[in-house]
N, C-alpha and C. Protein backbone atom coordinates (compact mmCIF):
# COMPACT_ATOMS: atom_id res chain seq x y z
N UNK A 1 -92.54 -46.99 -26.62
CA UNK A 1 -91.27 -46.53 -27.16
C UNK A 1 -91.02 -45.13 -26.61
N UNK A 2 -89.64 -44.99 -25.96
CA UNK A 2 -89.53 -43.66 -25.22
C UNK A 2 -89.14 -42.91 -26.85
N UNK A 3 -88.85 -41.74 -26.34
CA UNK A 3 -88.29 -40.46 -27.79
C UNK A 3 -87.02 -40.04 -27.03
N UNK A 4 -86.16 -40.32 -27.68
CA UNK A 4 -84.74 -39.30 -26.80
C UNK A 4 -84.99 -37.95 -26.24
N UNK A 5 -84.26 -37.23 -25.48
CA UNK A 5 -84.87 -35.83 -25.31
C UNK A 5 -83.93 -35.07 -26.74
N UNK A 6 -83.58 -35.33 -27.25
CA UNK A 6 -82.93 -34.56 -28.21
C UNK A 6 -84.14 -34.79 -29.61
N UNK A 7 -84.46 -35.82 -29.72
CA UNK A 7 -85.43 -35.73 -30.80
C UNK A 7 -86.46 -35.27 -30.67
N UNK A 8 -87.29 -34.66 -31.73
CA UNK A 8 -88.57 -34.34 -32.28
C UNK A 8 -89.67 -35.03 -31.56
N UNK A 9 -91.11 -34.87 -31.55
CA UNK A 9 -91.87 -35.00 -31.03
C UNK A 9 -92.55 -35.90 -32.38
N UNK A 10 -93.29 -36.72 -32.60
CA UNK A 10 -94.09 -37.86 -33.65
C UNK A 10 -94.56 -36.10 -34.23
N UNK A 11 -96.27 -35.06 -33.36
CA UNK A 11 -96.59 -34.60 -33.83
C UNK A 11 -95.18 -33.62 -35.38
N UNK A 12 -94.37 -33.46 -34.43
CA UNK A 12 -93.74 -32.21 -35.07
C UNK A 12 -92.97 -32.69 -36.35
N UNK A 13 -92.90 -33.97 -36.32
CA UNK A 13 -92.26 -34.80 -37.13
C UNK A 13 -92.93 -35.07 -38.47
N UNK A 14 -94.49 -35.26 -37.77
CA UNK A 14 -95.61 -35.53 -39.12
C UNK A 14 -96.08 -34.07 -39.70
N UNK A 15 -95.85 -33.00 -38.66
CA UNK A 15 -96.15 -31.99 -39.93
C UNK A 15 -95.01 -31.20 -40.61
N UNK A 16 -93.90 -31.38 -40.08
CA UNK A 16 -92.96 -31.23 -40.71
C UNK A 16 -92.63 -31.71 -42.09
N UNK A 17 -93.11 -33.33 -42.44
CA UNK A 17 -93.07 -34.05 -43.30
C UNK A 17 -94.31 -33.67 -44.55
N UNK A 18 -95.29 -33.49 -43.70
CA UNK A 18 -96.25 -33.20 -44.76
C UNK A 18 -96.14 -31.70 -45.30
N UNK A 19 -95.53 -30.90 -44.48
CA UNK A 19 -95.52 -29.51 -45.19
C UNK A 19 -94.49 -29.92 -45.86
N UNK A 20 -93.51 -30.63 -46.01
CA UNK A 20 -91.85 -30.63 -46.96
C UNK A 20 -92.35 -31.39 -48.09
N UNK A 21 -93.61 -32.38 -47.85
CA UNK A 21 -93.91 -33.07 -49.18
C UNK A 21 -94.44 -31.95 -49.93
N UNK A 22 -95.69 -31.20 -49.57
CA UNK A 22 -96.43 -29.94 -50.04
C UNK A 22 -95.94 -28.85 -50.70
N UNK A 23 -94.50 -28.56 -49.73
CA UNK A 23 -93.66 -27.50 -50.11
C UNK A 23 -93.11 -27.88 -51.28
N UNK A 24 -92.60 -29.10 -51.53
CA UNK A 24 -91.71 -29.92 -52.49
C UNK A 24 -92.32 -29.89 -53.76
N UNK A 25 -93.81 -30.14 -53.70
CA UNK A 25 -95.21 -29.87 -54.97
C UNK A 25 -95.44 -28.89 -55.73
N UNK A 26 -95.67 -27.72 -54.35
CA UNK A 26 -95.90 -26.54 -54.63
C UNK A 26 -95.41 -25.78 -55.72
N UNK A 27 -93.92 -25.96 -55.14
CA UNK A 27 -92.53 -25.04 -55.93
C UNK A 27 -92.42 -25.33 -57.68
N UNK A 28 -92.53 -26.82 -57.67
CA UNK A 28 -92.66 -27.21 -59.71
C UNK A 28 -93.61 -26.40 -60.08
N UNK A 29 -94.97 -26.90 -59.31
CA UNK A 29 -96.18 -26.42 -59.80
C UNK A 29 -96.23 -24.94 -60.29
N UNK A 30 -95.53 -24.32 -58.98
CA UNK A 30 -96.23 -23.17 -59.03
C UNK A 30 -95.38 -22.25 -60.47
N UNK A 31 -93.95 -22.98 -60.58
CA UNK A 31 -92.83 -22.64 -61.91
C UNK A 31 -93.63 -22.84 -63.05
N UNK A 32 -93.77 -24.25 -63.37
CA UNK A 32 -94.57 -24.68 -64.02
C UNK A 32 -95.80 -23.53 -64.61
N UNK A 33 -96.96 -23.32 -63.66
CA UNK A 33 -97.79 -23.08 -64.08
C UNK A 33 -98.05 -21.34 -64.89
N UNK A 34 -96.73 -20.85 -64.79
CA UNK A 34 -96.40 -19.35 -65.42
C UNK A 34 -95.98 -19.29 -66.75
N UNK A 35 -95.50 -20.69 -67.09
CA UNK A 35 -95.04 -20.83 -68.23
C UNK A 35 -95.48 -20.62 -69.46
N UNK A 36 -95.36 -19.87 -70.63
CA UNK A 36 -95.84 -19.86 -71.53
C UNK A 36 -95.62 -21.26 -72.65
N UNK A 37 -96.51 -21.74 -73.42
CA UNK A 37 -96.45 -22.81 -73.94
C UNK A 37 -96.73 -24.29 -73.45
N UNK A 38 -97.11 -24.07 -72.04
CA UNK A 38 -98.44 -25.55 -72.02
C UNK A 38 -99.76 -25.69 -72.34
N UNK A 39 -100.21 -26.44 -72.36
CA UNK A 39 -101.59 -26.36 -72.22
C UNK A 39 -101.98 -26.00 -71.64
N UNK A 40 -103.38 -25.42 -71.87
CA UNK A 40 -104.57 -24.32 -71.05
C UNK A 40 -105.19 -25.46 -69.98
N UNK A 41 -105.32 -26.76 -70.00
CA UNK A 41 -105.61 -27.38 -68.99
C UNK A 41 -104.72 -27.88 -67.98
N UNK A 42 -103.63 -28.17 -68.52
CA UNK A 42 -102.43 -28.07 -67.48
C UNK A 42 -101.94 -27.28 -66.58
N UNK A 43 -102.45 -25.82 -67.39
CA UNK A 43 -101.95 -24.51 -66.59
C UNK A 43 -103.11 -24.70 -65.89
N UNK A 44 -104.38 -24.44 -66.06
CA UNK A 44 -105.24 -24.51 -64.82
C UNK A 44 -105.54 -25.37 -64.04
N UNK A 45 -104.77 -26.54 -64.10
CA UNK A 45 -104.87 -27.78 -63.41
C UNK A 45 -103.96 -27.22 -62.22
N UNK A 46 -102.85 -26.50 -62.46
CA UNK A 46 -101.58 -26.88 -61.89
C UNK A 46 -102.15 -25.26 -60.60
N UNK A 47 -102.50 -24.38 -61.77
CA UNK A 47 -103.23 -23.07 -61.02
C UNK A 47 -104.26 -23.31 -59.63
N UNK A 48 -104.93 -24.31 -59.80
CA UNK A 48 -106.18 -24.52 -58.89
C UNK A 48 -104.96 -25.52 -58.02
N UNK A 49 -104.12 -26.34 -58.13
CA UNK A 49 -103.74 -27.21 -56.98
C UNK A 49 -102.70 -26.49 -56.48
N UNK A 50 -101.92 -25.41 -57.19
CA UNK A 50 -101.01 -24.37 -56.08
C UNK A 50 -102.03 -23.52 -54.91
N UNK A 51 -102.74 -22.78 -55.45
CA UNK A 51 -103.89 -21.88 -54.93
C UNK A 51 -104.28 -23.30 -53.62
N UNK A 52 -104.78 -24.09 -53.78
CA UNK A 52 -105.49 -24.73 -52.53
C UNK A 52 -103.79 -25.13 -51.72
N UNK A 53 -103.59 -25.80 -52.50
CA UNK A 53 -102.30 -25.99 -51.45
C UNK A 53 -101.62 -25.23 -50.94
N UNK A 54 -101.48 -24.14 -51.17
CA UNK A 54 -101.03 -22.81 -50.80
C UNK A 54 -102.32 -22.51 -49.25
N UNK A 55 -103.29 -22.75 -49.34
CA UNK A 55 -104.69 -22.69 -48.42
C UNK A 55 -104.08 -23.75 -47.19
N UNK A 56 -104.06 -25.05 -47.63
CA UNK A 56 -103.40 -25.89 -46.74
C UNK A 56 -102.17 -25.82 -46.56
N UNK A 57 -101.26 -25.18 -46.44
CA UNK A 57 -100.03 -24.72 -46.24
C UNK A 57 -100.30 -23.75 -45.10
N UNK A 58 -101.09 -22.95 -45.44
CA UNK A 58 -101.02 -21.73 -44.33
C UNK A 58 -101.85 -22.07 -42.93
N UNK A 59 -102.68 -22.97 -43.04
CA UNK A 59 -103.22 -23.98 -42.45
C UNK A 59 -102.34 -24.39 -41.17
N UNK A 60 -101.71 -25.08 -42.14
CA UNK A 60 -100.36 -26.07 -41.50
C UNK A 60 -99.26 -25.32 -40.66
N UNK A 61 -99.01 -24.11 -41.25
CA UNK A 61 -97.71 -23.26 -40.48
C UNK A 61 -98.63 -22.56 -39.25
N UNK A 62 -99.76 -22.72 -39.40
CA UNK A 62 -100.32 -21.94 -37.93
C UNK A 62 -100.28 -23.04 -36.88
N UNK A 63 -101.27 -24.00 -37.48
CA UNK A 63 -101.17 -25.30 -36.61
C UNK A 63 -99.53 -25.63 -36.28
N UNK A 64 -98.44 -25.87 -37.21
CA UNK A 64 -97.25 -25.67 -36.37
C UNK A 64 -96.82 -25.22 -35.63
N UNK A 65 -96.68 -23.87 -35.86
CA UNK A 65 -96.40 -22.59 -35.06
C UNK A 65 -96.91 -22.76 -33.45
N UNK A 66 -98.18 -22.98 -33.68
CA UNK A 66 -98.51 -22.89 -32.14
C UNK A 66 -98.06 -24.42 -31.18
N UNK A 67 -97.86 -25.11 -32.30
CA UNK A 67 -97.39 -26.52 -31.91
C UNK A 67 -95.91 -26.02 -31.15
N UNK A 68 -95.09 -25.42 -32.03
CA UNK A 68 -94.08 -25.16 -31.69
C UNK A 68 -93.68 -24.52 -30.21
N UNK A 69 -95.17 -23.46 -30.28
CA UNK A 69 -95.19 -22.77 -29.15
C UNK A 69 -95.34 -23.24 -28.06
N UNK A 70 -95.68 -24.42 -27.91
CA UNK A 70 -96.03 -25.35 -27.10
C UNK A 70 -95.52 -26.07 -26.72
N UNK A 71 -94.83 -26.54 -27.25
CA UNK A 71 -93.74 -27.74 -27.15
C UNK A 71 -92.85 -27.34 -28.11
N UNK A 72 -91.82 -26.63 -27.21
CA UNK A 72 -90.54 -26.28 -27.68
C UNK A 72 -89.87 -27.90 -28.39
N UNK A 73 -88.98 -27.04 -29.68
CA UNK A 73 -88.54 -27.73 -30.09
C UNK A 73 -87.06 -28.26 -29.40
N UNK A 74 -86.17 -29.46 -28.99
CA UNK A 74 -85.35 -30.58 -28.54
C UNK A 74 -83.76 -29.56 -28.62
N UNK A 75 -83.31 -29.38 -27.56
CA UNK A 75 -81.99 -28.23 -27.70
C UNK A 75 -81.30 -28.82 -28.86
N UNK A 76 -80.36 -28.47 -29.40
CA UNK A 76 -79.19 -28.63 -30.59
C UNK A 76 -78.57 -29.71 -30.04
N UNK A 77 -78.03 -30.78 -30.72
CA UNK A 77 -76.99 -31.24 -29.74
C UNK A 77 -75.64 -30.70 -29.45
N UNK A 78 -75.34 -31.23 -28.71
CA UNK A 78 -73.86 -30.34 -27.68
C UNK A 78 -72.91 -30.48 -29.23
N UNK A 79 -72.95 -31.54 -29.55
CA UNK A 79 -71.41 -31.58 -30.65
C UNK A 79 -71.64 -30.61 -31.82
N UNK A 80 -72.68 -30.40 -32.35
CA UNK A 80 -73.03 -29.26 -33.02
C UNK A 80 -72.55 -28.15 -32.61
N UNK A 81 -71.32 -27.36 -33.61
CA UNK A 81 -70.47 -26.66 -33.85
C UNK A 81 -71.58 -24.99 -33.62
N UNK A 82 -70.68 -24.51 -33.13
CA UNK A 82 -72.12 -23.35 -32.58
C UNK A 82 -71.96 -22.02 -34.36
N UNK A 83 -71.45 -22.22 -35.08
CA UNK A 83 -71.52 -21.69 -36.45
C UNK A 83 -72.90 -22.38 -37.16
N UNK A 84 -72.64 -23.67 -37.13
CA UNK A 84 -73.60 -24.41 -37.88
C UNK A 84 -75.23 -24.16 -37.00
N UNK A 85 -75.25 -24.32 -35.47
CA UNK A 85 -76.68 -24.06 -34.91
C UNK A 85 -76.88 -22.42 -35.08
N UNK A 86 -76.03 -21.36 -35.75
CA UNK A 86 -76.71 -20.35 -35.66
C UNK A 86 -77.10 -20.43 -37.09
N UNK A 87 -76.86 -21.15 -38.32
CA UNK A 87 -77.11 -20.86 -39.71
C UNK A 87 -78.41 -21.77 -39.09
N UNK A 88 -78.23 -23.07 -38.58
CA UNK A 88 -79.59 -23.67 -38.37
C UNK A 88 -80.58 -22.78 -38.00
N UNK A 89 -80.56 -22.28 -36.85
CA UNK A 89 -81.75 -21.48 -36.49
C UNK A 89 -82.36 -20.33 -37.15
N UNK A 90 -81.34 -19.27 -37.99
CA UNK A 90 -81.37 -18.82 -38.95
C UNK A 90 -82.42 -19.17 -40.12
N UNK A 91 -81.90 -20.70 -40.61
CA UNK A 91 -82.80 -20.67 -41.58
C UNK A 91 -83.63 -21.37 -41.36
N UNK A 92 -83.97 -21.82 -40.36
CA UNK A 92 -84.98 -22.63 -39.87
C UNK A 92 -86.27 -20.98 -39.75
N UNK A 93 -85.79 -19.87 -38.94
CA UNK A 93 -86.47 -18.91 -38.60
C UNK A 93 -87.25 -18.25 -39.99
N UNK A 94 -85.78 -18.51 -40.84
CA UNK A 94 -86.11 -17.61 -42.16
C UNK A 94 -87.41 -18.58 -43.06
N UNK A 95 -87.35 -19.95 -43.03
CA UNK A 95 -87.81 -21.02 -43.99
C UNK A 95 -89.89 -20.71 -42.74
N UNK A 96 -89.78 -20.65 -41.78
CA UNK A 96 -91.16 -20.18 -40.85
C UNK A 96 -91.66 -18.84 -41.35
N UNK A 97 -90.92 -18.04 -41.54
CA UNK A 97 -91.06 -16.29 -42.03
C UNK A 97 -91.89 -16.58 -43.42
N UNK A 98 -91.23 -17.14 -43.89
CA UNK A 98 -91.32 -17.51 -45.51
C UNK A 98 -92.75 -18.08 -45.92
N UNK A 99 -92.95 -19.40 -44.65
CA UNK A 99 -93.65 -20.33 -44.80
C UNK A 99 -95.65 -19.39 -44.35
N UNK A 100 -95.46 -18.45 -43.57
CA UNK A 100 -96.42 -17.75 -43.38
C UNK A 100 -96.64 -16.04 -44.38
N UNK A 101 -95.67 -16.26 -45.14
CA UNK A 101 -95.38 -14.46 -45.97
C UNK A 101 -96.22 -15.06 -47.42
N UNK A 102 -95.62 -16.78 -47.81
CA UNK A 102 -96.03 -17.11 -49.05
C UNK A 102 -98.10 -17.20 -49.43
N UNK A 103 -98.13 -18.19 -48.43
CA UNK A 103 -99.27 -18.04 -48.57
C UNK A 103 -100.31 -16.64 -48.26
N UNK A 104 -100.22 -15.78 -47.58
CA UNK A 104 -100.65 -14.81 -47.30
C UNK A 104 -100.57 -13.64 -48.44
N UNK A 105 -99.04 -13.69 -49.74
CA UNK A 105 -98.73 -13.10 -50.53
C UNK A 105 -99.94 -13.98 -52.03
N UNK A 106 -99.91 -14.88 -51.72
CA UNK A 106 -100.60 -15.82 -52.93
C UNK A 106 -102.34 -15.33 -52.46
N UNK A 107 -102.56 -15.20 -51.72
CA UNK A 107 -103.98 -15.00 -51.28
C UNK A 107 -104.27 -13.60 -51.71
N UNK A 108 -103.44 -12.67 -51.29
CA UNK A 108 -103.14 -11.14 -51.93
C UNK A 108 -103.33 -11.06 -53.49
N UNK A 109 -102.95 -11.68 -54.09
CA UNK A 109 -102.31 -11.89 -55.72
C UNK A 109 -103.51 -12.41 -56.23
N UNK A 110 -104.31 -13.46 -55.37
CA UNK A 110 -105.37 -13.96 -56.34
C UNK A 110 -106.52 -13.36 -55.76
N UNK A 111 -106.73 -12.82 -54.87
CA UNK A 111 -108.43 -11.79 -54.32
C UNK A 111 -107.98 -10.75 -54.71
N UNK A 112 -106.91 -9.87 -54.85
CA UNK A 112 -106.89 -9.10 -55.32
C UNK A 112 -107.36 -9.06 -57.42
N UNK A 113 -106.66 -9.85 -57.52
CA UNK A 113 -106.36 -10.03 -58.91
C UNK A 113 -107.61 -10.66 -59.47
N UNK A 114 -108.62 -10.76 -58.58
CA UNK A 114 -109.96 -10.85 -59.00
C UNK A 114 -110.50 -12.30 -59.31
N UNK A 115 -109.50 -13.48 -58.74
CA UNK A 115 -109.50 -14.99 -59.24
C UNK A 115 -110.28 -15.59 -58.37
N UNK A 116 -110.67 -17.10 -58.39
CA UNK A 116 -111.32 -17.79 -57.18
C UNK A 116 -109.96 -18.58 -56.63
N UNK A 117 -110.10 -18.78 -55.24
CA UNK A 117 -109.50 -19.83 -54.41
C UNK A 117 -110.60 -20.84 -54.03
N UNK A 118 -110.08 -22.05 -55.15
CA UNK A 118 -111.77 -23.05 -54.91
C UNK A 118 -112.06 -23.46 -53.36
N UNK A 119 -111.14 -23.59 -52.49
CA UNK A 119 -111.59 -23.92 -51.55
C UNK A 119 -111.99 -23.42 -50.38
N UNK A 120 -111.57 -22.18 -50.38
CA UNK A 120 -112.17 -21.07 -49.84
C UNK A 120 -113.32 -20.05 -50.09
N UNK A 121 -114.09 -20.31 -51.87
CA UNK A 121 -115.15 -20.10 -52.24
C UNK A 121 -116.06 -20.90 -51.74
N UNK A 122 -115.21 -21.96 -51.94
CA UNK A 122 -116.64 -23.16 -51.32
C UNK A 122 -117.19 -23.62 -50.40
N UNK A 123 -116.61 -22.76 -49.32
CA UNK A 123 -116.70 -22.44 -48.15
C UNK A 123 -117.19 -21.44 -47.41
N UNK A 124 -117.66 -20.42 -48.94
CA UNK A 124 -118.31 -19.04 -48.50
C UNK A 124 -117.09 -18.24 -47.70
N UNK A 125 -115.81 -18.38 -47.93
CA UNK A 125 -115.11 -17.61 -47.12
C UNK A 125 -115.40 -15.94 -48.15
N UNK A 126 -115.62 -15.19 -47.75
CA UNK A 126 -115.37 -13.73 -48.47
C UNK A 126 -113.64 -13.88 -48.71
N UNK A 127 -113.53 -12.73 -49.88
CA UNK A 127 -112.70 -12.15 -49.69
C UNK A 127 -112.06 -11.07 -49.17
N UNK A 128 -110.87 -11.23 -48.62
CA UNK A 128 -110.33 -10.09 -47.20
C UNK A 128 -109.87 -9.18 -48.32
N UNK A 129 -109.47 -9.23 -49.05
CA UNK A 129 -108.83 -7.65 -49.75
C UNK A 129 -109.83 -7.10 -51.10
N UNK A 130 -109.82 -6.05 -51.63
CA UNK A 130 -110.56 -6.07 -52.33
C UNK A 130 -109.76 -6.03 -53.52
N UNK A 131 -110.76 -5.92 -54.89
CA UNK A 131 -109.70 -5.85 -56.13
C UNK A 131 -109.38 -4.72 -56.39
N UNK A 132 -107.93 -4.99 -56.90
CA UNK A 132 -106.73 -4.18 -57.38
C UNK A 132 -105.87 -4.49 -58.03
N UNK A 133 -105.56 -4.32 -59.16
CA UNK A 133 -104.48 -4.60 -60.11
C UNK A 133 -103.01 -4.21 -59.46
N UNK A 134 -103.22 -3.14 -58.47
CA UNK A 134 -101.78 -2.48 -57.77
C UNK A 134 -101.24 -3.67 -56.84
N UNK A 135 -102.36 -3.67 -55.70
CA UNK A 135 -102.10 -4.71 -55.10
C UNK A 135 -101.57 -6.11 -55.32
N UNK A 136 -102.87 -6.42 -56.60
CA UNK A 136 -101.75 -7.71 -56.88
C UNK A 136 -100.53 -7.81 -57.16
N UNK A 137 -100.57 -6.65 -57.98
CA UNK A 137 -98.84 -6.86 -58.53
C UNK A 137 -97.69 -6.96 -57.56
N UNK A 138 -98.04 -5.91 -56.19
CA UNK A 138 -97.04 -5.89 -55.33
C UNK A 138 -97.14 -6.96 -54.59
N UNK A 139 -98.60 -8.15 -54.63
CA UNK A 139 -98.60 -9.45 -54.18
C UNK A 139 -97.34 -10.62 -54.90
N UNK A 140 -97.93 -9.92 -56.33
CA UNK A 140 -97.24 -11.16 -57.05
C UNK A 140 -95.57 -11.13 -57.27
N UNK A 141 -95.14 -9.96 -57.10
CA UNK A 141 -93.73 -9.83 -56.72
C UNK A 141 -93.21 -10.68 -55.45
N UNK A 142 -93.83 -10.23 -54.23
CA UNK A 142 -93.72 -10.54 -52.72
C UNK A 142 -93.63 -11.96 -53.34
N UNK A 143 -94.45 -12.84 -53.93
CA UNK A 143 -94.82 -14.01 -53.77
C UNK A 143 -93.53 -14.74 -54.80
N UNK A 144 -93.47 -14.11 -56.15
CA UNK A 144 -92.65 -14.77 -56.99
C UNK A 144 -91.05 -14.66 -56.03
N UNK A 145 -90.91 -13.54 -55.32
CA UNK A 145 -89.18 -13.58 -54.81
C UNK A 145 -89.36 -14.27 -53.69
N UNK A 146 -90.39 -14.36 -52.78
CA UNK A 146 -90.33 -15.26 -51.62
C UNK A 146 -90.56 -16.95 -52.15
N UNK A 147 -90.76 -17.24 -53.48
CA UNK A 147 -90.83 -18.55 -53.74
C UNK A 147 -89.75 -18.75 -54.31
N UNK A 148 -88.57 -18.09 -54.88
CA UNK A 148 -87.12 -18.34 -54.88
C UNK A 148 -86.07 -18.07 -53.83
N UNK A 149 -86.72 -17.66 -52.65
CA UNK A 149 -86.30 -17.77 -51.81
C UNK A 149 -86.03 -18.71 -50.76
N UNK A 150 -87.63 -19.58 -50.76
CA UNK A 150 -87.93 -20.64 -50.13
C UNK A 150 -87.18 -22.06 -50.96
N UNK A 151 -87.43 -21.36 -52.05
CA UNK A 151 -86.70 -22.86 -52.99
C UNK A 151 -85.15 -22.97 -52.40
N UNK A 152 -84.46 -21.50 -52.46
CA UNK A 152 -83.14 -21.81 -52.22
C UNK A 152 -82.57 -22.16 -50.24
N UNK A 153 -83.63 -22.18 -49.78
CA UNK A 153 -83.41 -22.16 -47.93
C UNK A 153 -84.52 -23.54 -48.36
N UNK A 154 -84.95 -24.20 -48.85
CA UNK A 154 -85.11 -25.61 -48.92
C UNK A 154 -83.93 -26.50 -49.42
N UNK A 155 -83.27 -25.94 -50.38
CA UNK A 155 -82.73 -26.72 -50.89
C UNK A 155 -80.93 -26.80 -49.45
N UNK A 156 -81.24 -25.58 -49.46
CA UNK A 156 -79.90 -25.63 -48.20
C UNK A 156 -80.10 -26.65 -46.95
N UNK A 157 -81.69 -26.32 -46.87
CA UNK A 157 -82.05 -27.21 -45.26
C UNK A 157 -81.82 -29.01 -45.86
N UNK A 158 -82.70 -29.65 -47.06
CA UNK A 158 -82.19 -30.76 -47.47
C UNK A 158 -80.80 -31.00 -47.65
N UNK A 159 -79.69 -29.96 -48.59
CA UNK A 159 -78.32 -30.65 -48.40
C UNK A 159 -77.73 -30.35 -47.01
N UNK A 160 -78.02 -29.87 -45.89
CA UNK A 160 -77.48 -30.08 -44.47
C UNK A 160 -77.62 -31.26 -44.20
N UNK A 161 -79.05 -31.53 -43.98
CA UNK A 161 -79.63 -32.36 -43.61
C UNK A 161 -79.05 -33.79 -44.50
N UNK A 162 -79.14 -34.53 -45.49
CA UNK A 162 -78.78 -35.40 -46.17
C UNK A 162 -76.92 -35.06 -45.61
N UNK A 163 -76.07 -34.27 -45.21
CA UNK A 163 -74.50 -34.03 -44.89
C UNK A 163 -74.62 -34.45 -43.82
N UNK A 164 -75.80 -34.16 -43.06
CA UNK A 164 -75.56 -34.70 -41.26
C UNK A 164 -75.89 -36.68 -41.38
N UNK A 165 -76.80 -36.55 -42.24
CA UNK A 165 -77.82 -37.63 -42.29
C UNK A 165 -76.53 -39.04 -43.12
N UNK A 166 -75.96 -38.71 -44.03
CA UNK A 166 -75.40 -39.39 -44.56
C UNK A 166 -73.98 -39.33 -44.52
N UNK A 167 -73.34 -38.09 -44.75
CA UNK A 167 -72.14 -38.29 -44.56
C UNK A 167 -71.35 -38.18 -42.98
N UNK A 168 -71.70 -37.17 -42.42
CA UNK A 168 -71.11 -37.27 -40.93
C UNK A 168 -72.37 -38.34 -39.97
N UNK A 169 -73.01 -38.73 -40.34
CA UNK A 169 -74.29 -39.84 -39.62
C UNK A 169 -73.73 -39.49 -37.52
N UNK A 170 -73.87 -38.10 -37.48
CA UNK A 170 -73.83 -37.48 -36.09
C UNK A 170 -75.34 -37.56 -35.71
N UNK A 171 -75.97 -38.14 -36.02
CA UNK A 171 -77.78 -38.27 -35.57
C UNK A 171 -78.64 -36.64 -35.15
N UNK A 172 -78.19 -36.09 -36.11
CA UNK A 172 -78.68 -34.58 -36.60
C UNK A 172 -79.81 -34.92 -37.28
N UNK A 173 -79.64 -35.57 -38.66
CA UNK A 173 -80.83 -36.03 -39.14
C UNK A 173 -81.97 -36.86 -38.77
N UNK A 174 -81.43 -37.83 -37.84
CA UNK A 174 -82.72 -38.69 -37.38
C UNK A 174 -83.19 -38.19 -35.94
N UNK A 175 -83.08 -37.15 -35.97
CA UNK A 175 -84.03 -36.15 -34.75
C UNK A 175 -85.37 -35.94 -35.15
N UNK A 176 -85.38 -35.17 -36.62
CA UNK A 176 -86.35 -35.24 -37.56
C UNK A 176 -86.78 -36.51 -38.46
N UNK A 177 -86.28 -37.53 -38.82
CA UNK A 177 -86.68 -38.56 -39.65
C UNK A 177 -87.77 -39.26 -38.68
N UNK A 178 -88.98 -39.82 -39.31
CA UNK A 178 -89.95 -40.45 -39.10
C UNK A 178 -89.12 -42.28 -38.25
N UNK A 179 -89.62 -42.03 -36.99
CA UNK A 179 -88.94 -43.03 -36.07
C UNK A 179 -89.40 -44.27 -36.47
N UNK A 180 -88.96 -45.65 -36.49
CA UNK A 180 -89.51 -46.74 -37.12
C UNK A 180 -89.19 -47.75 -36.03
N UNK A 181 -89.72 -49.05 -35.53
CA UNK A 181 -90.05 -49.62 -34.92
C UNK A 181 -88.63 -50.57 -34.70
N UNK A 182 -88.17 -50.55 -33.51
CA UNK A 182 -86.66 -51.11 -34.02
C UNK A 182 -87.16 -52.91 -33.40
């Protein structure tokens, strides 16, 4: 099966998908788990699977990144209105910024703040920062406004995407959609 030259690459496609499922997890969880009035096992249920997934997230945007670097991503197509490919690239740039600031801010917030990251304990990774109550805090700011940030440049990139995908069906969206066997 050839790939158009305008579409996505399988790799860029599958981690695209798995960071948007992850990202999609993350964001309840991580609301969720600040909340006053759940349970103490819920909150630390929800605490330990943001923290790792947050680990595999940052994971993932490096391994992208260099993916990216590598294999440029498929030009815009021509009919794409050149307003709309600069908000695209925009927040495509901004939603990558984001995607490497969050996890790096969450890692800040919890070595600082004196917590474990199970999967990076268990791994004997040290911790890179030391403890600080200052630090975290200016972690946990960075982290709480860059995760309403990301929520709201997700939620923009899905309603584009579902406008190209469904209502104007200009094959914007299935550049990125997982290709299926015709």
């Amino acid at each position: 099966m050839t790939i158009p030259a305008s579409s996505y690459r399988p790799p860029a496609r599958w981690l695209h998908w798995i960071m948007a499922l992850l990202v999609l997890l993350t964001i309840p969880a991580g609301m969720l788990m600040v909340q006053e009035g759940i349970s103490r096992p819920l909150q630390n249920t929800l605490f330990v699977f943001h923290k790792n997934v947050g680990v595999l997230l940052g994971l993932l945007v490096v391994i992208r990144l260099l993916y990216r670097w590598r294999t440029p991503p498929p030009p815009e197509p021509a009919h794409l209105p050149a307003w709309q490919a600069r908000i695209a690239g925009l927040t495509h740039a901004l939603l990558y910024g984001l995607l490497v600031i969050m996890p790096i801010a969450g890692y800040v917030r919890v070595k600082a703040g004196g917590f474990p990251i199970e999967s990076l304990d268990a791994i004997g990774v040290p911790a890179l920062v030391p403890r600080s109550d200052a630090l975290a805090e200016i972690a946990k700011s960075i982290h709480f406004y860059g995760g309403v940030a990301i929520a709201i440049l997700v939620a923009m990139h899905i309603g584009a995407a579902l406008h190209h995908g469904i209502i104007k069906r200009d094959g914007v969206f299935s550049r990125m959609w997982p290709r299926t066997a015709r």
